[in-house]
N, C-alpha and C. Protein backbone atom coordinates (compact mmCIF):
# COMPACT_ATOMS: atom_id res chain seq x y z
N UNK A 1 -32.15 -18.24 83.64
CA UNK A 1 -31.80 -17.56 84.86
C UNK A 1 -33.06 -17.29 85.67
N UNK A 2 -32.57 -17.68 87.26
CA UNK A 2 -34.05 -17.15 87.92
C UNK A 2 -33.68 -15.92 88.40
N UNK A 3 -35.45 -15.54 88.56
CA UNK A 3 -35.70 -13.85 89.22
C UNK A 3 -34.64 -14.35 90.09
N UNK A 4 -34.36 -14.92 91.03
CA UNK A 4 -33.55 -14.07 91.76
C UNK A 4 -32.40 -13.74 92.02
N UNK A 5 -31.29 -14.33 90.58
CA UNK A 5 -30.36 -13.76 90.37
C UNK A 5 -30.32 -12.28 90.36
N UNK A 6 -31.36 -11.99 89.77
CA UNK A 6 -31.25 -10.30 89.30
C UNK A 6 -31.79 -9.47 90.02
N UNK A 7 -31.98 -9.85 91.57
CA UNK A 7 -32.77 -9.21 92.23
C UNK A 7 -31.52 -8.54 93.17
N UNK A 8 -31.44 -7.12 93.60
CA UNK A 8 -30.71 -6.69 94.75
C UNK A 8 -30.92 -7.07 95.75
N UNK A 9 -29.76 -6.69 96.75
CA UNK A 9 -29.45 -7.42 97.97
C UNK A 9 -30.50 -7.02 98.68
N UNK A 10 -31.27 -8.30 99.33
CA UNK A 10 -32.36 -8.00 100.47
C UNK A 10 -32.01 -7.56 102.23
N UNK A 11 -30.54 -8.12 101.70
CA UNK A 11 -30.29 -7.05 103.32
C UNK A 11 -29.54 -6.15 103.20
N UNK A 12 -29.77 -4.90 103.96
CA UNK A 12 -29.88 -3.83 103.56
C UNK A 12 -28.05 -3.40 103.81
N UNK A 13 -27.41 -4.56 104.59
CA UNK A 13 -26.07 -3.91 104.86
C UNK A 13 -25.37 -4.26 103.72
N UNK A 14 -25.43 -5.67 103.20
CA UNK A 14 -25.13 -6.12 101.71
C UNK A 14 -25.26 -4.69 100.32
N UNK A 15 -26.36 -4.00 100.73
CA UNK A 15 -26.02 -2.99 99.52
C UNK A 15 -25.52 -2.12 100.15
N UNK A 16 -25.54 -1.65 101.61
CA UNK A 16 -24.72 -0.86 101.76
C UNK A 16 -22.76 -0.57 101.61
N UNK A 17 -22.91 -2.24 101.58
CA UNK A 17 -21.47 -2.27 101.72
C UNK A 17 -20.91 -2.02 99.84
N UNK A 18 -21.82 -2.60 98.83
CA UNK A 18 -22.16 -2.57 97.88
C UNK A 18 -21.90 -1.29 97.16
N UNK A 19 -22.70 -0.15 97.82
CA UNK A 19 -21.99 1.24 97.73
C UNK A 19 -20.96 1.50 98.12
N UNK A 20 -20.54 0.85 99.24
CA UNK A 20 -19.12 2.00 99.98
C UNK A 20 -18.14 1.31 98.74
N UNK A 21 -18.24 -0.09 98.03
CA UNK A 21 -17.08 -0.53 97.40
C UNK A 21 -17.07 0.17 96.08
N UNK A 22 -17.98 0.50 95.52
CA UNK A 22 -18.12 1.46 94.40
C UNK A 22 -17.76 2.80 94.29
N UNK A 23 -17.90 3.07 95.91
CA UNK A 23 -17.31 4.54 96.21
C UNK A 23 -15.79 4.75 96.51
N UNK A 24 -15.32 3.60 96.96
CA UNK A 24 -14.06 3.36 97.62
C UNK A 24 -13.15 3.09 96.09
N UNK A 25 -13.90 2.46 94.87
CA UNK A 25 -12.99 1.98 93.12
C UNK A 25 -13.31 3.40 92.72
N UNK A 26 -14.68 4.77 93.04
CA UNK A 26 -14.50 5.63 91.86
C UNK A 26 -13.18 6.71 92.65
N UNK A 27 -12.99 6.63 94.13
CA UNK A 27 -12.12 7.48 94.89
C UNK A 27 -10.51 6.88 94.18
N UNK A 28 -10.00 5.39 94.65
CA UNK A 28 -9.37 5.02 94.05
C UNK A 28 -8.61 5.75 92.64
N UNK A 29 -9.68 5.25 91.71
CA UNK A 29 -9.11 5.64 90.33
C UNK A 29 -9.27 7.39 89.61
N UNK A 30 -10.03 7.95 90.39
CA UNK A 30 -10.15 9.08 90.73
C UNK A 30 -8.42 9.90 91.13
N UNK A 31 -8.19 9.28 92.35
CA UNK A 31 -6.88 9.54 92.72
C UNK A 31 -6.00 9.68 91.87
N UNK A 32 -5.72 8.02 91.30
CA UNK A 32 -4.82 7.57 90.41
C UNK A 32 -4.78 8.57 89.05
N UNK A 33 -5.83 8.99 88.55
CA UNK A 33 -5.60 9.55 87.07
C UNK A 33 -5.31 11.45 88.15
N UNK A 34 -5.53 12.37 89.18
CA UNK A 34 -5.35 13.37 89.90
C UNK A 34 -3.70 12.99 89.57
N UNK A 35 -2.78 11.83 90.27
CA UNK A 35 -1.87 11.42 90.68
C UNK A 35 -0.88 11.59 89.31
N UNK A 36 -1.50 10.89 88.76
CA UNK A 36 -0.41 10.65 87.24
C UNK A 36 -0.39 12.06 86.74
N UNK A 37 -1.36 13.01 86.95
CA UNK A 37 -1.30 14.38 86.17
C UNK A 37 -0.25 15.34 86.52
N UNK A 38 -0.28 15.67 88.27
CA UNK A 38 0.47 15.72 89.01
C UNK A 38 2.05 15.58 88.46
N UNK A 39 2.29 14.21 88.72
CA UNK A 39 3.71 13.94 88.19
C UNK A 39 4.03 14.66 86.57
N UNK A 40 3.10 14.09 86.11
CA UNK A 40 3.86 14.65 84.60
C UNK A 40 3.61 16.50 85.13
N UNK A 41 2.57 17.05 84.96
CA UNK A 41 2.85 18.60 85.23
C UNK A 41 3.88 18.84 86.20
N UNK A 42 4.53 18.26 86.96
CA UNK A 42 6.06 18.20 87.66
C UNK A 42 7.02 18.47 86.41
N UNK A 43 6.94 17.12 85.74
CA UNK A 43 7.69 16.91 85.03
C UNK A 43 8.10 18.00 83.87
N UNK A 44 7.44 18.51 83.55
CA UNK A 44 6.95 19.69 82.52
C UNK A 44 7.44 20.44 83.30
N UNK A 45 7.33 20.83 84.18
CA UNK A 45 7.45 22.38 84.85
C UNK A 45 9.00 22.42 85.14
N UNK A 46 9.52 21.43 85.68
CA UNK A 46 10.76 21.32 85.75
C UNK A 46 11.41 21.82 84.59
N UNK A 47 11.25 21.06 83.51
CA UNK A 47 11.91 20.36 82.33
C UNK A 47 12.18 22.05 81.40
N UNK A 48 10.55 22.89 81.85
CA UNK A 48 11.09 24.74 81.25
C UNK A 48 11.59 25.32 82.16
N UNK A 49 11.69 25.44 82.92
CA UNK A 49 12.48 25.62 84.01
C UNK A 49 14.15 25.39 83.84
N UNK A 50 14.03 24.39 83.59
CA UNK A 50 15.47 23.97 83.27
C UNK A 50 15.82 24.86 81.83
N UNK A 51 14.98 24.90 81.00
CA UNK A 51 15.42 25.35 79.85
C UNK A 51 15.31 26.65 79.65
N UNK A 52 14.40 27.40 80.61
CA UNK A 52 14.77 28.72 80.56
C UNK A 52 16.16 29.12 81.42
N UNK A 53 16.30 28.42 82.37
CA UNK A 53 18.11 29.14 83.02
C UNK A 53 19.37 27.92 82.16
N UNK A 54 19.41 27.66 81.33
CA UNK A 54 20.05 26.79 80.75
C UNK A 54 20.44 27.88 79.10
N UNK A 55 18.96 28.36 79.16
CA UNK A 55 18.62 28.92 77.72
C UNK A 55 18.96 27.79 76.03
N UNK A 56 18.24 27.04 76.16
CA UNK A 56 18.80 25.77 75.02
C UNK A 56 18.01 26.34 74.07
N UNK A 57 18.13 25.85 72.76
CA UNK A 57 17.44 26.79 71.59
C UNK A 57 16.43 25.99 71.65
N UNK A 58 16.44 24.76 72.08
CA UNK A 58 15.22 23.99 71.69
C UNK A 58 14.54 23.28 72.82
N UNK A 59 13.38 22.81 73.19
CA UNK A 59 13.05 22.22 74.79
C UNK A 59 13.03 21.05 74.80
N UNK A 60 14.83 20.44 75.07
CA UNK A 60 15.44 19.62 75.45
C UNK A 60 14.96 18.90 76.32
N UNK A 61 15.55 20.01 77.38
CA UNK A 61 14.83 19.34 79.04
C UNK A 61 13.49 19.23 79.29
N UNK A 62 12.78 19.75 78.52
CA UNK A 62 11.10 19.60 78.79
C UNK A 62 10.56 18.43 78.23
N UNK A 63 11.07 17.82 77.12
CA UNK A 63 10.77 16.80 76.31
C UNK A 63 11.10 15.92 77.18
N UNK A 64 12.46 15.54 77.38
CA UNK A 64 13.11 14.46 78.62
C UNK A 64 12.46 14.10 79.58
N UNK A 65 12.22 15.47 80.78
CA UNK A 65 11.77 15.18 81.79
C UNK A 65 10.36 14.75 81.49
N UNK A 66 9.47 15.68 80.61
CA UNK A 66 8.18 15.18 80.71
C UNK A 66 7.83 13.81 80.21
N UNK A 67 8.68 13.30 79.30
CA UNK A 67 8.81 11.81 78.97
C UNK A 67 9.26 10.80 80.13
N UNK A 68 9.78 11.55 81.25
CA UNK A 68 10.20 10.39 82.46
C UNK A 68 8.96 10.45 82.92
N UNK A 69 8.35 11.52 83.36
CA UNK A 69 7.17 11.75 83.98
C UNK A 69 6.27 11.15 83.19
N UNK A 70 6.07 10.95 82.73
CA UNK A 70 4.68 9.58 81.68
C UNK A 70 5.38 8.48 82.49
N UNK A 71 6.34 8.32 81.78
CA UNK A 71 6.90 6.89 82.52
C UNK A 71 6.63 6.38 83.49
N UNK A 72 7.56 7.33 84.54
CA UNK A 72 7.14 7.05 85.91
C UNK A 72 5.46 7.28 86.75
N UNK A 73 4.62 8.02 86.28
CA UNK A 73 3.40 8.03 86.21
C UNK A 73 2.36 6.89 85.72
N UNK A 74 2.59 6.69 84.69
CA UNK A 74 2.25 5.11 84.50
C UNK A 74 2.62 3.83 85.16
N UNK A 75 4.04 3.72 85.67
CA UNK A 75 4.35 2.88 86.88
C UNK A 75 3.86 3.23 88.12
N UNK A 76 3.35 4.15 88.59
CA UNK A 76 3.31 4.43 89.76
C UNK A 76 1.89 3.78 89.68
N UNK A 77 0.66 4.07 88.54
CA UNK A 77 -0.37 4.12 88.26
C UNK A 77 -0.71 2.54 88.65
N UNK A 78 0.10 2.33 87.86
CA UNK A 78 -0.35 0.07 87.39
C UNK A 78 0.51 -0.52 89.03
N UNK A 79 1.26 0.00 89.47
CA UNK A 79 1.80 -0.59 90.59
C UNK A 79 0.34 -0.24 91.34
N UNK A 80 0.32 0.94 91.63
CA UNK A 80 -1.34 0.79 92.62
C UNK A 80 -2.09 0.16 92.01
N UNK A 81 -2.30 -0.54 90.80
CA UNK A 81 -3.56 -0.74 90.21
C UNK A 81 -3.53 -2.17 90.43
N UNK A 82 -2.84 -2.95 90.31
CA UNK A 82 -2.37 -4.17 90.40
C UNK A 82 -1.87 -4.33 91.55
N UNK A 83 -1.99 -3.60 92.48
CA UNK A 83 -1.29 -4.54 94.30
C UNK A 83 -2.43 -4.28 94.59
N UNK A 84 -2.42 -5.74 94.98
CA UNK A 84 -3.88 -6.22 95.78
C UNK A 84 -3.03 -6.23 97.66
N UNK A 85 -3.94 -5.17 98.40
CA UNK A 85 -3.35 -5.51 99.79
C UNK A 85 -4.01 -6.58 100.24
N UNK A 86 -3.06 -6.86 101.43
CA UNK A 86 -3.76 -8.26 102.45
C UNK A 86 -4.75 -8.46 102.91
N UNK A 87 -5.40 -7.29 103.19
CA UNK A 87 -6.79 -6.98 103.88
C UNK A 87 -6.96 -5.17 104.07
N UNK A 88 -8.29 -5.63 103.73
CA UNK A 88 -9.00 -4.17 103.17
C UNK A 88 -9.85 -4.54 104.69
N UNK A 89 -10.35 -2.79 104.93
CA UNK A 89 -10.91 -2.17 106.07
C UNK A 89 -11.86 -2.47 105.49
């Protein structure tokens, strides 16, 4: 390999842009794991909720719902993670 594979970008907008895309994947996935937490603590909150005005001996509805909420949290997750849009700004 030559030096100048391993050399950074000599023009200066090349690393700039270099950063914004690194900043733009840690915001991204940043979001995404904020996002998935979100849903499931939905899911949970509902699910005692339900089971305290229900009064069930056991947490039925909390188990359920918070098990949709993974679910659907993980789909929501890999659907953003995997759609590539048409064109990026």
């Amino acid at each position: 390999m030559t030096d100048q594979e391993h050399r950074p970008p000599s023009n200066p907008k090349d690393s700039k842009d270099h950063k914004k895309s690194h900043t733009r994947d840690y915001m991204k996935y940043s979001g995404m794991a904020f996002q998935m937490g979100i849903i499931i603590f939905i899911g949970s909150f509902a699910g005692q909720k339900l089971d305290a005005h229900f009064q069930t001996s056991k947490p039925y509805f909390t188990v359920f719902l918070a098990l949709i909420a993974v679910i659907l949290a993980l789909y929501v997750s890999l659907k953003d993670l995997f759609y590539k849009p048409d064109k990026e700004d």
